[in-house]
Protein backbone atom coordinates (compact mmCIF):
# COMPACT_ATOMS: atom_id res chain seq x y z
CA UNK A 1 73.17 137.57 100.43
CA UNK A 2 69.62 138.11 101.94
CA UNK A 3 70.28 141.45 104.99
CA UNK A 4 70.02 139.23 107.78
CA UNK A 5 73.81 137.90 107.15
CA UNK A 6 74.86 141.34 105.84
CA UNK A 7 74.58 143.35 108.45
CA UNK A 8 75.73 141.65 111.22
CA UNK A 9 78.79 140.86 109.23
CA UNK A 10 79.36 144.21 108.35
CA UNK A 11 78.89 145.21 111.79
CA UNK A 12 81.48 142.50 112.64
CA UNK A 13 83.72 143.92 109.72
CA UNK A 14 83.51 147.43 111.27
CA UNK A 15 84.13 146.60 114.91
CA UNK A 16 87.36 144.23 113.63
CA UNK A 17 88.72 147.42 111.34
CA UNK A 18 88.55 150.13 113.54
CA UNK A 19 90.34 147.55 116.49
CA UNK A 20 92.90 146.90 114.24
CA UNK A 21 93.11 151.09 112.85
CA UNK A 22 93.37 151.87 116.77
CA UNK A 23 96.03 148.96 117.69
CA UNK A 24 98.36 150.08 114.45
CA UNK A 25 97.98 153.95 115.94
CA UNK A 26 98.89 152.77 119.27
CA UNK A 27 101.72 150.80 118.03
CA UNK A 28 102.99 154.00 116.19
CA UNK A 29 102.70 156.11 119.54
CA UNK A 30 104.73 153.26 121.75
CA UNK A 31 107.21 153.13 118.69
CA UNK A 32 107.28 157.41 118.69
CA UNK A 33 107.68 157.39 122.72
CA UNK A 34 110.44 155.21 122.49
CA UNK A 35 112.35 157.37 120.19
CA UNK A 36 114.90 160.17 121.30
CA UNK A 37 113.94 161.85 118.07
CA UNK A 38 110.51 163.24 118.49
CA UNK A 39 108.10 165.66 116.65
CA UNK A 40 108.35 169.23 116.69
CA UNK A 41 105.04 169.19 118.12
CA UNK A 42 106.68 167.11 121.06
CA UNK A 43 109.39 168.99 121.26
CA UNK A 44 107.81 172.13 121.91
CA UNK A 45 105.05 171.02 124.21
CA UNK A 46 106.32 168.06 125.94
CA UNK A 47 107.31 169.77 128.73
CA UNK A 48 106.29 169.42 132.04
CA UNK A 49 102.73 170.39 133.21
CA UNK A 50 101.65 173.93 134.08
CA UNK A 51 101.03 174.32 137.82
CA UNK A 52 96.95 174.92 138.24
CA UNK A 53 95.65 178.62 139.07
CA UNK A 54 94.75 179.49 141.98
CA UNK A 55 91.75 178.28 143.52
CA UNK A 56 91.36 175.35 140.94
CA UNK A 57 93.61 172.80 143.35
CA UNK A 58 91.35 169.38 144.29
């Protein structure tokens, strides 16, 4: 294959791998959300937002 098919259709190739990478990762969040049983991580610092200091209010 001469470069002017390869590298558009490894560009293509690229920009189809990481959409599909990101849509599997955000599948795993929605399915993780939706679970009662979340990580430790979660756990721990899910909790509600600090309030902001003072003088930092917009």
């Amino acid at each position: 294959m001469s470069n002017d098919v390869l590298i558009p259709l490894l560009a293509v190739f690229t920009i189809v791998a990481v959409a599909a990478f990101a849509l599997w990762q955000r599948g795993r969040v929605a399915q993780s959300k939706g679970d009662t049983k979340r990580s430790s991580f979660t756990q721990v610092h899910g909790e509600a937002p600090r309030p902001n200091r003072p003088g930092t209010d917009h």
